[in-house]
N, C-alpha and C. Protein backbone atom coordinates (compact mmCIF):
# COMPACT_ATOMS: atom_id res chain seq x y z
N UNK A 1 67.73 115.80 79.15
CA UNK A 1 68.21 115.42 80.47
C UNK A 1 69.32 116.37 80.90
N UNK A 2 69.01 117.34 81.91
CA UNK A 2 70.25 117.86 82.68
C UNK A 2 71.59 117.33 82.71
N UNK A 3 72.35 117.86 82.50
CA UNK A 3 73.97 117.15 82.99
C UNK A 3 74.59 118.11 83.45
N UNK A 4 75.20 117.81 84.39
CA UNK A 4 76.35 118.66 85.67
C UNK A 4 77.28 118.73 84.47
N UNK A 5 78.30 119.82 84.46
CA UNK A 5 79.56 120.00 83.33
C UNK A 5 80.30 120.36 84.41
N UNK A 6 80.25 121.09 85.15
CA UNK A 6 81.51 121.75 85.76
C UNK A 6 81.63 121.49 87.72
N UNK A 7 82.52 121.65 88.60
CA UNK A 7 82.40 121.44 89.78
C UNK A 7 82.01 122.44 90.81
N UNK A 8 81.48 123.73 89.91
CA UNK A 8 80.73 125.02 90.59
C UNK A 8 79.58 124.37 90.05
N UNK A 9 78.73 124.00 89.49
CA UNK A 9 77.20 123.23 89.69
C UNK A 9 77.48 122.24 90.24
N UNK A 10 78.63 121.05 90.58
CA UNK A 10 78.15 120.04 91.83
C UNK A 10 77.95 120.86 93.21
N UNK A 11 79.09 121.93 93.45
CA UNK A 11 79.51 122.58 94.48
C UNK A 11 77.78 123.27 95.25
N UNK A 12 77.22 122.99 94.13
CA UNK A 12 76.08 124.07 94.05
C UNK A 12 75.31 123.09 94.54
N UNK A 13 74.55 122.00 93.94
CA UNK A 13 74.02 120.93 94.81
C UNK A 13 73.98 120.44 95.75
N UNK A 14 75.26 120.17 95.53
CA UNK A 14 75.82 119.53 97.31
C UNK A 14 76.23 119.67 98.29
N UNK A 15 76.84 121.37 97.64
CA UNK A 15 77.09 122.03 99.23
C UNK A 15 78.83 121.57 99.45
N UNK A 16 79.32 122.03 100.49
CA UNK A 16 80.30 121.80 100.98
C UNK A 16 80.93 121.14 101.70
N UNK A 17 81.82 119.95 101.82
CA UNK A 17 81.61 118.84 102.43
C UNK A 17 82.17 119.30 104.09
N UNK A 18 81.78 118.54 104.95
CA UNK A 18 82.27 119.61 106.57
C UNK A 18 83.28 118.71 107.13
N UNK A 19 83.79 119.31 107.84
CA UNK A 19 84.84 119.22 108.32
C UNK A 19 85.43 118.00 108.55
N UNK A 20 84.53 116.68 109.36
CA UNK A 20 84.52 115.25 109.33
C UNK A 20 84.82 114.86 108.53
N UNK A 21 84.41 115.18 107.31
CA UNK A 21 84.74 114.44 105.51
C UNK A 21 86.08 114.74 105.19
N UNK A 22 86.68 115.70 106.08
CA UNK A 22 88.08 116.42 105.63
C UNK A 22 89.06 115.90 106.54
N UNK A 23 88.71 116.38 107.83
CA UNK A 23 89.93 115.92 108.40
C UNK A 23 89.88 114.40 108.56
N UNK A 24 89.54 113.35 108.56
CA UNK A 24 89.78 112.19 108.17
C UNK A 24 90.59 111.70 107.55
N UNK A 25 90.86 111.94 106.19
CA UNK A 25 91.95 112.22 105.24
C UNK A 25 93.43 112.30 105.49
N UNK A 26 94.29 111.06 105.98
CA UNK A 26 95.49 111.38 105.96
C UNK A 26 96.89 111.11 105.18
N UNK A 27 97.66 111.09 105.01
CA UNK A 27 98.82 110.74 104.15
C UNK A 27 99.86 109.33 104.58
N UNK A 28 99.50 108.82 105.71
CA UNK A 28 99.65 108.16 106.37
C UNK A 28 98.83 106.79 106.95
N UNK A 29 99.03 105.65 107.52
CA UNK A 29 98.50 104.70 108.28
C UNK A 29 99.04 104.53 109.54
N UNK A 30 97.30 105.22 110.29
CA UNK A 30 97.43 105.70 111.38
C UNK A 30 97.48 103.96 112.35
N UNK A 31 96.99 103.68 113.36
CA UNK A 31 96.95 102.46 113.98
C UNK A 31 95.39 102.39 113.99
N UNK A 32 94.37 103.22 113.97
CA UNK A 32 93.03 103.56 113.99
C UNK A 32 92.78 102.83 112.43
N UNK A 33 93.46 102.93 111.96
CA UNK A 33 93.29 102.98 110.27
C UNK A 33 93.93 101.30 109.59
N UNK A 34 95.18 101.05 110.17
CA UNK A 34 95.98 99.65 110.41
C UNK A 34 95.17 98.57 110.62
N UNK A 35 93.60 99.27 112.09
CA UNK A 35 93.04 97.69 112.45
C UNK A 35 92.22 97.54 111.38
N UNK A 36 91.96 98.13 110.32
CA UNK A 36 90.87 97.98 109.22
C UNK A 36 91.81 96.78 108.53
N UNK A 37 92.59 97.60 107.75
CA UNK A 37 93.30 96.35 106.69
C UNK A 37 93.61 95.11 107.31
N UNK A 38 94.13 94.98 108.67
CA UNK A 38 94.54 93.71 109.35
C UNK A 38 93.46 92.81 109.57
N UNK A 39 92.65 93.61 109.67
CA UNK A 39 91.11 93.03 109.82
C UNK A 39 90.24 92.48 108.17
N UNK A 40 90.90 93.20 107.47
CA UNK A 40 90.24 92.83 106.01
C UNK A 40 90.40 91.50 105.30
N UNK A 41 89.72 90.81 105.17
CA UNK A 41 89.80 89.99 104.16
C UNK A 41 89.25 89.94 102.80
N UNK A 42 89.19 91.12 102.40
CA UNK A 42 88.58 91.32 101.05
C UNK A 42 89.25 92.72 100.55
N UNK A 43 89.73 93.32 99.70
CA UNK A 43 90.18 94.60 98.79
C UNK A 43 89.55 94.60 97.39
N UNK A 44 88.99 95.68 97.08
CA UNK A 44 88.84 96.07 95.73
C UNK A 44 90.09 96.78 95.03
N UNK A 45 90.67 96.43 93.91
CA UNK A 45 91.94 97.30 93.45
C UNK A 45 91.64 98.06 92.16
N UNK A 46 91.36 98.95 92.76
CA UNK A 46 91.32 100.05 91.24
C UNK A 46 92.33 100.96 90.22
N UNK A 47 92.78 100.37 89.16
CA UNK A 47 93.63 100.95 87.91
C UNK A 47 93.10 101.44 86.94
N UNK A 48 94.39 102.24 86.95
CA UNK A 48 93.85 103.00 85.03
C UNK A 48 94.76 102.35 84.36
N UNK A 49 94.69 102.41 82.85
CA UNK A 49 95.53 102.27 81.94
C UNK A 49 95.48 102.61 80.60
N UNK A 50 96.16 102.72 79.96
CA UNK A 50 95.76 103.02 78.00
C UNK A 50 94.28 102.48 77.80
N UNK A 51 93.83 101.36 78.39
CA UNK A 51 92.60 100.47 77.70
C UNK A 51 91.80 101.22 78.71
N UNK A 52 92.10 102.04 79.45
CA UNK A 52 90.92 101.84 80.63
C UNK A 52 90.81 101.99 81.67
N UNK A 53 89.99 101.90 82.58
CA UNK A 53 89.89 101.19 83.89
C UNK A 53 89.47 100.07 84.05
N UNK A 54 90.29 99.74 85.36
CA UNK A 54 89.64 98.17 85.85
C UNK A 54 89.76 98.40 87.31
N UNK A 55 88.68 97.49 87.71
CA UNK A 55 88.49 97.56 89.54
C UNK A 55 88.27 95.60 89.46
N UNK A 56 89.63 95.13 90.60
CA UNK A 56 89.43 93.99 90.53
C UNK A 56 89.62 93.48 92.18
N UNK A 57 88.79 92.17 92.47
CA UNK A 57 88.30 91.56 93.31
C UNK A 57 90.02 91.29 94.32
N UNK A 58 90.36 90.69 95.63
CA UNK A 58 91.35 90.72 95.58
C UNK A 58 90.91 90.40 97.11
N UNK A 59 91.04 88.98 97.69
CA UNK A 59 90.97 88.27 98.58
C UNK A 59 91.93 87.01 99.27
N UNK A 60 91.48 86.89 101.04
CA UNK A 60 92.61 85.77 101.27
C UNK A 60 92.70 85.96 102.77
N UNK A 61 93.44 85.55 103.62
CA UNK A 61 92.94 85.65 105.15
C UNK A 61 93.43 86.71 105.43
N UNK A 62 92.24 87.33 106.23
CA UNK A 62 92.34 88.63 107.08
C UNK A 62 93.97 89.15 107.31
N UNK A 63 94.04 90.48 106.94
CA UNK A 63 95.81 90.83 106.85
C UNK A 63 96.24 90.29 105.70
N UNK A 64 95.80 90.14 104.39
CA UNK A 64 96.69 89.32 103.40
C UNK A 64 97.59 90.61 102.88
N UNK A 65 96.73 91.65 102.95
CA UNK A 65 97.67 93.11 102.80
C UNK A 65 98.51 93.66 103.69
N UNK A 66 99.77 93.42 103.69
CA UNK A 66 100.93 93.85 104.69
C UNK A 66 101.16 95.07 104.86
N UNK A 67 101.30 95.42 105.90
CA UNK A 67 101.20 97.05 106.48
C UNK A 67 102.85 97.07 106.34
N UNK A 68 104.14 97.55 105.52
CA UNK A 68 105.17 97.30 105.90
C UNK A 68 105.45 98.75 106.47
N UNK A 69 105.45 99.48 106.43
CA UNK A 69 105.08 101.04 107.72
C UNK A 69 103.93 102.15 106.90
N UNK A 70 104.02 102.90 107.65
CA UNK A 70 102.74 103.95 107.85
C UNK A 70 102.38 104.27 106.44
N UNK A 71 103.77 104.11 105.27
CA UNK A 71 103.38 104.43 104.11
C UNK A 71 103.19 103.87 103.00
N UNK A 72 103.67 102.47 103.54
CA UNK A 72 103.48 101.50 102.54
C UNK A 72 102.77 99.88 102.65
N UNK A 73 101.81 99.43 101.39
CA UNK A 73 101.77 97.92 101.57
C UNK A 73 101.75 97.31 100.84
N UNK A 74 101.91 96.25 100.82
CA UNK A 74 102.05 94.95 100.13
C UNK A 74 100.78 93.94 99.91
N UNK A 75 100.73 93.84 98.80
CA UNK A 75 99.86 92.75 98.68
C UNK A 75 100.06 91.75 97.47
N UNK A 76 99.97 90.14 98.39
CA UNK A 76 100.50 89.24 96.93
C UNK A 76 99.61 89.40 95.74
N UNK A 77 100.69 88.86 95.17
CA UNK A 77 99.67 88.69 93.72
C UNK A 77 99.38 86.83 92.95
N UNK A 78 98.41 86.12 93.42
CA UNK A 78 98.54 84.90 93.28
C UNK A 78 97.94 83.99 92.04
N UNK A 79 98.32 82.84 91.45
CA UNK A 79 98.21 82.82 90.11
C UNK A 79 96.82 83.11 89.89
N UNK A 80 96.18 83.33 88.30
CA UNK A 80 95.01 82.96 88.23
C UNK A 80 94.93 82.97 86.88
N UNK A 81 94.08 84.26 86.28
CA UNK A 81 93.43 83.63 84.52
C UNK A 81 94.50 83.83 83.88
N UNK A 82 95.54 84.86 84.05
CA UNK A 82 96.88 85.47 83.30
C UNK A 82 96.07 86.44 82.67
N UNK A 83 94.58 86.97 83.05
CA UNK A 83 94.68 88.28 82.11
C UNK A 83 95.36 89.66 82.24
N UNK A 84 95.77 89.20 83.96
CA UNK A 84 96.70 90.34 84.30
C UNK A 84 96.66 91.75 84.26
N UNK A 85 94.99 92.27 83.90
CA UNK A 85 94.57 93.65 83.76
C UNK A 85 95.33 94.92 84.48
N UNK A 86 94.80 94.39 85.95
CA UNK A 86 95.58 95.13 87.24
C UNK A 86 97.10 94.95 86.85
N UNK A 87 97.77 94.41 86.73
CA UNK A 87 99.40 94.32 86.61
C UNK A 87 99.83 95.43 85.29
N UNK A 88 98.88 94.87 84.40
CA UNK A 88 99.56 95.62 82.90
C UNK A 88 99.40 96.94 83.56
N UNK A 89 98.30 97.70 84.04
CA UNK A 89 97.82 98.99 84.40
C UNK A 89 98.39 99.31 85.33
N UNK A 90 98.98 98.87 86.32
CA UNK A 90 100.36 99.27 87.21
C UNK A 90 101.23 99.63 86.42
N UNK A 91 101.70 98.87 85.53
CA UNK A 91 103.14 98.98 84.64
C UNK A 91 103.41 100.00 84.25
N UNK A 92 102.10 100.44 83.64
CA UNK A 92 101.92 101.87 82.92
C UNK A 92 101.13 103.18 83.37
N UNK A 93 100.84 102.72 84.16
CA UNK A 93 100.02 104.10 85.10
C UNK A 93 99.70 103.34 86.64
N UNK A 94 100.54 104.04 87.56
CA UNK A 94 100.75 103.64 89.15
C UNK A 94 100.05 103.80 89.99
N UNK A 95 98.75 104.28 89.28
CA UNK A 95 98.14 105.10 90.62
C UNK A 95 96.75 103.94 90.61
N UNK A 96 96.64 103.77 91.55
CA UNK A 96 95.87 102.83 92.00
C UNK A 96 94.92 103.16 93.40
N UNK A 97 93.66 102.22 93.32
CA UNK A 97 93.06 103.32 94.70
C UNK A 97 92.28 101.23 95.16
N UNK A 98 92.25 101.91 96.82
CA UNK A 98 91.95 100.32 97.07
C UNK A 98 90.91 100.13 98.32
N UNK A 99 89.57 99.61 98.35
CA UNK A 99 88.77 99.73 99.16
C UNK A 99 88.27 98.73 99.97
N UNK A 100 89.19 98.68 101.02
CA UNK A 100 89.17 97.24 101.84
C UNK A 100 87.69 97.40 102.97
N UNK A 101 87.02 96.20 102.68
CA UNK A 101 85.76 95.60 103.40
C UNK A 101 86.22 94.81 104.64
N UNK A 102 85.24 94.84 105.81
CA UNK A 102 85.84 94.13 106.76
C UNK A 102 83.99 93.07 106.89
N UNK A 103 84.15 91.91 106.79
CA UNK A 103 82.61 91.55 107.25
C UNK A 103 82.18 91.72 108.37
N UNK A 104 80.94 91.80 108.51
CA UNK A 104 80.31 92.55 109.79
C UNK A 104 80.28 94.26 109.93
N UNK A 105 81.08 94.73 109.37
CA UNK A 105 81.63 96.28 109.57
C UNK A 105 80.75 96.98 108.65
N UNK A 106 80.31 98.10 108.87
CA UNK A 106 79.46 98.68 107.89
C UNK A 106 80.97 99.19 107.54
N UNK A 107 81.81 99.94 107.95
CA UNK A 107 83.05 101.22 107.84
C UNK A 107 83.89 100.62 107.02
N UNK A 108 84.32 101.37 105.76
CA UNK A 108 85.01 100.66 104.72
C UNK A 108 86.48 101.65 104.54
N UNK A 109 87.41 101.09 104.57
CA UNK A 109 88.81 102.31 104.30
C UNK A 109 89.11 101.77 103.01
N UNK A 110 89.51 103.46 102.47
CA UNK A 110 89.93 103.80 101.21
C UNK A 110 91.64 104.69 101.15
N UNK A 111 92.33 103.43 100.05
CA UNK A 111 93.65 104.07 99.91
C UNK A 111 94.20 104.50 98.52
N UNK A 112 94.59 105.42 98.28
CA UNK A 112 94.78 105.85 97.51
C UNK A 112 96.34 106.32 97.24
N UNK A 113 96.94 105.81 96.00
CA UNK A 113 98.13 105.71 95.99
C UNK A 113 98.56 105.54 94.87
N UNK A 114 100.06 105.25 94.76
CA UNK A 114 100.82 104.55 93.40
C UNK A 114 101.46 103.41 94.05
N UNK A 115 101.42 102.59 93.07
CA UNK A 115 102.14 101.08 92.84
C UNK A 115 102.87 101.45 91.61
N UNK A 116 103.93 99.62 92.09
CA UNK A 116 104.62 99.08 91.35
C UNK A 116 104.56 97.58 91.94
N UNK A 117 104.91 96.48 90.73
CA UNK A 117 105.48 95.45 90.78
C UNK A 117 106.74 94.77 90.96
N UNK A 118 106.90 94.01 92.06
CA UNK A 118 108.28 93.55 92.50
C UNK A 118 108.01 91.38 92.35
N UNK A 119 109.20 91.42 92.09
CA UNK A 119 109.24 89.46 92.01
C UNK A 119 109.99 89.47 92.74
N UNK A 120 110.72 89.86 94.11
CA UNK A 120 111.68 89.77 95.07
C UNK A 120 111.75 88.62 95.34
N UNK A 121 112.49 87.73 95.03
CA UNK A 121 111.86 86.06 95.88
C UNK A 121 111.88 86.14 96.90
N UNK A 122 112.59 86.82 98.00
CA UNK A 122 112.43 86.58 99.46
C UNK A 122 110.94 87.02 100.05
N UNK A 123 110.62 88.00 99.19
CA UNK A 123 109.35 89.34 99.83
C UNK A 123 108.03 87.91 98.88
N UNK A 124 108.56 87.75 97.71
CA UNK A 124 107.33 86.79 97.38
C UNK A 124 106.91 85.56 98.28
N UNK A 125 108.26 84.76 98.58
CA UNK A 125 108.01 83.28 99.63
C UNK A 125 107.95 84.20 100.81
N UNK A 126 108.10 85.07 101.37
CA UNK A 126 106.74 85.16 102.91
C UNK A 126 105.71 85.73 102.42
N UNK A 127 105.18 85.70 101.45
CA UNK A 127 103.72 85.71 101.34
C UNK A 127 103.27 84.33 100.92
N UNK A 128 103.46 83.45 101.08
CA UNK A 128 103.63 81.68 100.76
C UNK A 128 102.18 80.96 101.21
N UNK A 129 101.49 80.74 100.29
CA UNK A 129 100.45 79.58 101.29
C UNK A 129 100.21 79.08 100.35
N UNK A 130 100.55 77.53 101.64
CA UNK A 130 100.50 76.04 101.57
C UNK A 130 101.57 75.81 100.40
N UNK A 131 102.65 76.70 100.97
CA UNK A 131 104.20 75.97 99.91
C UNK A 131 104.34 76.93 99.02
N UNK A 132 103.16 77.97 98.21
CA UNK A 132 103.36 78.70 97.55
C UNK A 132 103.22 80.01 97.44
N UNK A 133 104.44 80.37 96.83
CA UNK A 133 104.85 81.60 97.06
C UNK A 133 104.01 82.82 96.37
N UNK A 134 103.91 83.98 96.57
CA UNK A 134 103.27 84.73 95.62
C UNK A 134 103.83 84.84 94.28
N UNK A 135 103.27 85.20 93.49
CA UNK A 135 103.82 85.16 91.95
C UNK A 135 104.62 86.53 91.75
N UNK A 136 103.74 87.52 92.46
CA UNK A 136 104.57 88.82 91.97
C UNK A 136 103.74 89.60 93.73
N UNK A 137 104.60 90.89 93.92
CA UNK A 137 104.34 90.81 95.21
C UNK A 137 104.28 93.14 94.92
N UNK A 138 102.13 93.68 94.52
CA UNK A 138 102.03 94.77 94.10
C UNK A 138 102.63 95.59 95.70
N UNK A 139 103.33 96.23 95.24
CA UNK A 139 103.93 97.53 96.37
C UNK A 139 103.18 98.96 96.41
N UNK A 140 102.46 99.38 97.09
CA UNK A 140 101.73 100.74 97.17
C UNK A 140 102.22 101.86 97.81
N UNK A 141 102.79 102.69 97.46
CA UNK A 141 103.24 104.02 98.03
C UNK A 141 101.64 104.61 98.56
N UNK A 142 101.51 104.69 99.93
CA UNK A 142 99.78 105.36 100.16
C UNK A 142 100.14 107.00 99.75
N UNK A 143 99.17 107.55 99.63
CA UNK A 143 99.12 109.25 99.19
C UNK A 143 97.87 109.09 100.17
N UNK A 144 96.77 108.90 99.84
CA UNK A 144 95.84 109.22 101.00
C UNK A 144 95.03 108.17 101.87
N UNK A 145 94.89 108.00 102.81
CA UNK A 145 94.09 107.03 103.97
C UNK A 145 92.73 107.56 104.48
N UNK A 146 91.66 107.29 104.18
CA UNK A 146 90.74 107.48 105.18
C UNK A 146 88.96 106.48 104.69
N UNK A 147 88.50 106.49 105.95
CA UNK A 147 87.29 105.56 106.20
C UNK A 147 86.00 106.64 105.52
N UNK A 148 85.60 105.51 105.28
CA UNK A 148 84.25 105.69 104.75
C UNK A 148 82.94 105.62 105.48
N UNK A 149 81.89 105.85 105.68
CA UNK A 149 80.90 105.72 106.75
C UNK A 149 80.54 104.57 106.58
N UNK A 150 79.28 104.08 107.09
CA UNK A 150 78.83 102.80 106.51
C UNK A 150 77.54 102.86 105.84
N UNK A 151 77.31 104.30 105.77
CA UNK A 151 74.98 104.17 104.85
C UNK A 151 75.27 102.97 103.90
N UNK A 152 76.22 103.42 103.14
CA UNK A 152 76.29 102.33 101.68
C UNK A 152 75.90 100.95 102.02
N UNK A 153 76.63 100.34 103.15
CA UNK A 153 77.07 99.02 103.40
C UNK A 153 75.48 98.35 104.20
N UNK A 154 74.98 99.53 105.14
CA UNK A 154 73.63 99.53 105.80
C UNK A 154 72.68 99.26 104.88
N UNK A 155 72.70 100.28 104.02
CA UNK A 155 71.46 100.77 102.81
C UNK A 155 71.39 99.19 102.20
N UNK A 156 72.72 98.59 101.77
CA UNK A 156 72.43 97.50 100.98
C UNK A 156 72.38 96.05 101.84
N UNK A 157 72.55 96.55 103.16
CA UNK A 157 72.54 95.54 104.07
C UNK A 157 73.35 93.91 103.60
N UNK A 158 74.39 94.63 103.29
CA UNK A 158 75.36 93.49 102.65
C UNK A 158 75.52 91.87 103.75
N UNK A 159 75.50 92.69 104.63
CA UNK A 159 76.15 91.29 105.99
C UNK A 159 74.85 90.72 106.46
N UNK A 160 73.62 90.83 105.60
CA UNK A 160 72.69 90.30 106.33
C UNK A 160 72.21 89.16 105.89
N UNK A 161 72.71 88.10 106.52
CA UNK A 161 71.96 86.88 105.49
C UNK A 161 71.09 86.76 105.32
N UNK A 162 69.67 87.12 105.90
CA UNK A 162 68.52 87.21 105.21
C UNK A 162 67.84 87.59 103.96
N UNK A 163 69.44 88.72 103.48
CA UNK A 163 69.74 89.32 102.20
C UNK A 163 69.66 88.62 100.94
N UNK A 164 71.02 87.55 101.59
CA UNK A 164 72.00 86.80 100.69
C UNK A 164 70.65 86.24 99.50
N UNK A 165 71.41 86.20 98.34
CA UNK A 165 71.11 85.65 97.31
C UNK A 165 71.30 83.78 97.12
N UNK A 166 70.57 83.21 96.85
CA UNK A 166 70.28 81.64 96.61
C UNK A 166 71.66 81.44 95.62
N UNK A 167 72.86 81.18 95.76
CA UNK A 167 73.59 81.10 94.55
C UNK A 167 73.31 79.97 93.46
N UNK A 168 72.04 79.28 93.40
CA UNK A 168 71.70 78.40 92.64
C UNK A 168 70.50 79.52 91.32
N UNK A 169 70.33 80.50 91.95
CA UNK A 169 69.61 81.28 91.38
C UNK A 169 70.79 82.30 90.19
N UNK A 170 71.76 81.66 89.95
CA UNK A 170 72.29 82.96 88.97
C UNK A 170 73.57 81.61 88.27
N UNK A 171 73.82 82.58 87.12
CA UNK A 171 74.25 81.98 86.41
C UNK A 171 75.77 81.33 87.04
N UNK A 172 76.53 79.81 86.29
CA UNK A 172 77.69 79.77 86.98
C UNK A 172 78.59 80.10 85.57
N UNK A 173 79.88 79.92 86.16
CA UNK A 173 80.82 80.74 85.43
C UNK A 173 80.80 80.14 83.80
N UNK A 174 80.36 78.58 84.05
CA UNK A 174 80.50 77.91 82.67
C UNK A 174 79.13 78.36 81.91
N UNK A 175 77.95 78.64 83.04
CA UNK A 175 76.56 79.07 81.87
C UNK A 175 77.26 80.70 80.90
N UNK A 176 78.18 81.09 81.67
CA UNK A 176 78.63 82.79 81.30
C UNK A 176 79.10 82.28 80.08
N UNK A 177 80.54 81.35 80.14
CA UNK A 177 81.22 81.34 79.24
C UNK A 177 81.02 81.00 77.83
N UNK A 178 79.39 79.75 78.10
CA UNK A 178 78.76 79.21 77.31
C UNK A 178 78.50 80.05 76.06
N UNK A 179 77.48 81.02 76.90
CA UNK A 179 76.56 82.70 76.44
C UNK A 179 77.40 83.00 75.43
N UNK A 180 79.23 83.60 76.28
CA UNK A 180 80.07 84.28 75.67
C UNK A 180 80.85 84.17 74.41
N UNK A 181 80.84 82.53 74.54
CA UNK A 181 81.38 81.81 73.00
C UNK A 181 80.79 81.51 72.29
N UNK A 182 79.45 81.89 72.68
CA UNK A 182 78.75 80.94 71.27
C UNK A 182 78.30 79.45 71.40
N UNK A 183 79.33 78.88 72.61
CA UNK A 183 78.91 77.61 72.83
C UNK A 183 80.28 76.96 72.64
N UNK A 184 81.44 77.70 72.13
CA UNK A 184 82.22 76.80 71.68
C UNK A 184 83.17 76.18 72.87
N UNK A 185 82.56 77.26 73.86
CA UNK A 185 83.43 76.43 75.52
C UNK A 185 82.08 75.63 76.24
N UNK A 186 82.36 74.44 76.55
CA UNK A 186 81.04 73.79 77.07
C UNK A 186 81.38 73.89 78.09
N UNK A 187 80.06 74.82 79.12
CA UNK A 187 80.22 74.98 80.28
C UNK A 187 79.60 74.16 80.79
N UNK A 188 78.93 73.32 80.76
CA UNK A 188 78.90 71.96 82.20
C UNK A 188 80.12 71.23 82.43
N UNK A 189 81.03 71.18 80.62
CA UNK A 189 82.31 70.65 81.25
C UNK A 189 83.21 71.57 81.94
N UNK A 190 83.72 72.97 81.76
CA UNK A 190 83.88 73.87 82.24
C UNK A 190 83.95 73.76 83.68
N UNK A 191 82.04 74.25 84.15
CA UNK A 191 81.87 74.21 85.59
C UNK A 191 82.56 72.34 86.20
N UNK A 192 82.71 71.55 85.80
CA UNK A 192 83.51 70.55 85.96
C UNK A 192 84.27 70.18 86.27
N UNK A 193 85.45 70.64 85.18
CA UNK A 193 86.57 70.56 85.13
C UNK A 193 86.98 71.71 86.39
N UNK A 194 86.34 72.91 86.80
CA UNK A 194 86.92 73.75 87.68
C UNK A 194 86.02 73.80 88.72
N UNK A 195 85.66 73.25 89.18
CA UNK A 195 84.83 72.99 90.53
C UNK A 195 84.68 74.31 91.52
N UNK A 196 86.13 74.87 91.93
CA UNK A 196 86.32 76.02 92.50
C UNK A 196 86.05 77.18 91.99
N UNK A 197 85.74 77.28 90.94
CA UNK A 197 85.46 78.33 89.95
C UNK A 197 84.05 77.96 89.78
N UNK A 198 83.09 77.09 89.59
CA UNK A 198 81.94 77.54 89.34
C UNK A 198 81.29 77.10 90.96
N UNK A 199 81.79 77.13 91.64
CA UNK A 199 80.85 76.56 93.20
C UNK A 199 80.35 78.21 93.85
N UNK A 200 79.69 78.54 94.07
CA UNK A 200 79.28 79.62 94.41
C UNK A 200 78.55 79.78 95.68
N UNK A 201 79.40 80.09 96.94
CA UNK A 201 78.54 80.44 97.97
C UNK A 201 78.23 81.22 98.45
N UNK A 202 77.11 81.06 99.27
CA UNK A 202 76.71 82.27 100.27
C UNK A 202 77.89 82.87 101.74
N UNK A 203 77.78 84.14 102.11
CA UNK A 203 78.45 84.59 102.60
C UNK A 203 78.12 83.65 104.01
């Protein structure tokens, strides 16, 4: 099987990317660029760290990511398993990249940057819902801003409910956990005991 080694044989394939692909690209958050995230209710957050990479899920009402100016944002961090992947991998390597979805939108913006973690209590309680405050509140220095087309989002026709998957058709979190232990976590009590965690809907 062929394998690409170097970026003079991708260069060679693919040619040169034109000008659109380039100037797009800015260091900044433009207001063109602002109505995406304000508009987002969904982010992917991507880290490195000693163990790895991780790309994690990262949702909540439209704008949960705060634009605090052109170069920086905020986004809470609210309780959940404590495995804390994304956090440890901030701690130790800052650079983080983040790909906010808007539904309906094929056009996806991509930021690319370094973080850090802050527990500010003031900056955590205004990110507060229903009484509670964020737990820890990730800060992003942006390095680069720019949109993505939409083939991807088209091709897989994500927003189309005719698409959508039966969520009775796939496993729930307690059949996973079942698999994963051996059995020694019983997932019907599991899916049970966490209702919100194994309920699975359609978009």
């Amino acid at each position: 099987m062929p394998v690409i080694t170097t970026v003079e044989e991708l260069e060679a394939l693919y040619g040169r990317p034109g000008e659109a692909s380039l100037v797009k690209e800015l260091d900044q958050i433009i207001p063109e660029y602002a109505a995406f995230i304000e508009a987002s209710p969904f982010v992917a957050l991507a880290t490195s760290g000693p163990e790895g990479l991780d790309c994690s899920p990262r949702g909540d009402v439209p704008g949960f990511v705060r634009i605090h100016d052109a170069t920086t944002l905020m986004m809470p961090d609210r309780r959940g398993n404590n495995r804390a992947d994304s956090l440890k991998n901030i701690v130790r390597d800052g650079r983080v990249g983040l790909l906010f979805l808007v539904p309906g939108s094929g056009t996806t913006l991509r930021v690319n940057g370094r973080a850090e973690i802050t527990t500010d209590a003031a900056l955590c309680a205004s990110f507060a819902v229903e009484g509670k405050a964020a737990r820890s509140v990730i800060v992003v220095a942006v390095e680069a801003v720019y949109f993505q087309c939409a083939r991807a989002i088209h091709r897989s026709e994500l927003w189309n409910p005719e698409r959508h998957i039966d969520p009775r058709s796939l496993p729930t979190p307690g059949d996973i956990l079942a698999a994963t232990s051996r059995n020694r976590i019983d997932g019907a009590v599991y899916d049970k005991e966490w209702p919100e965690r194994a309920k699975q809907t359609m978009w």
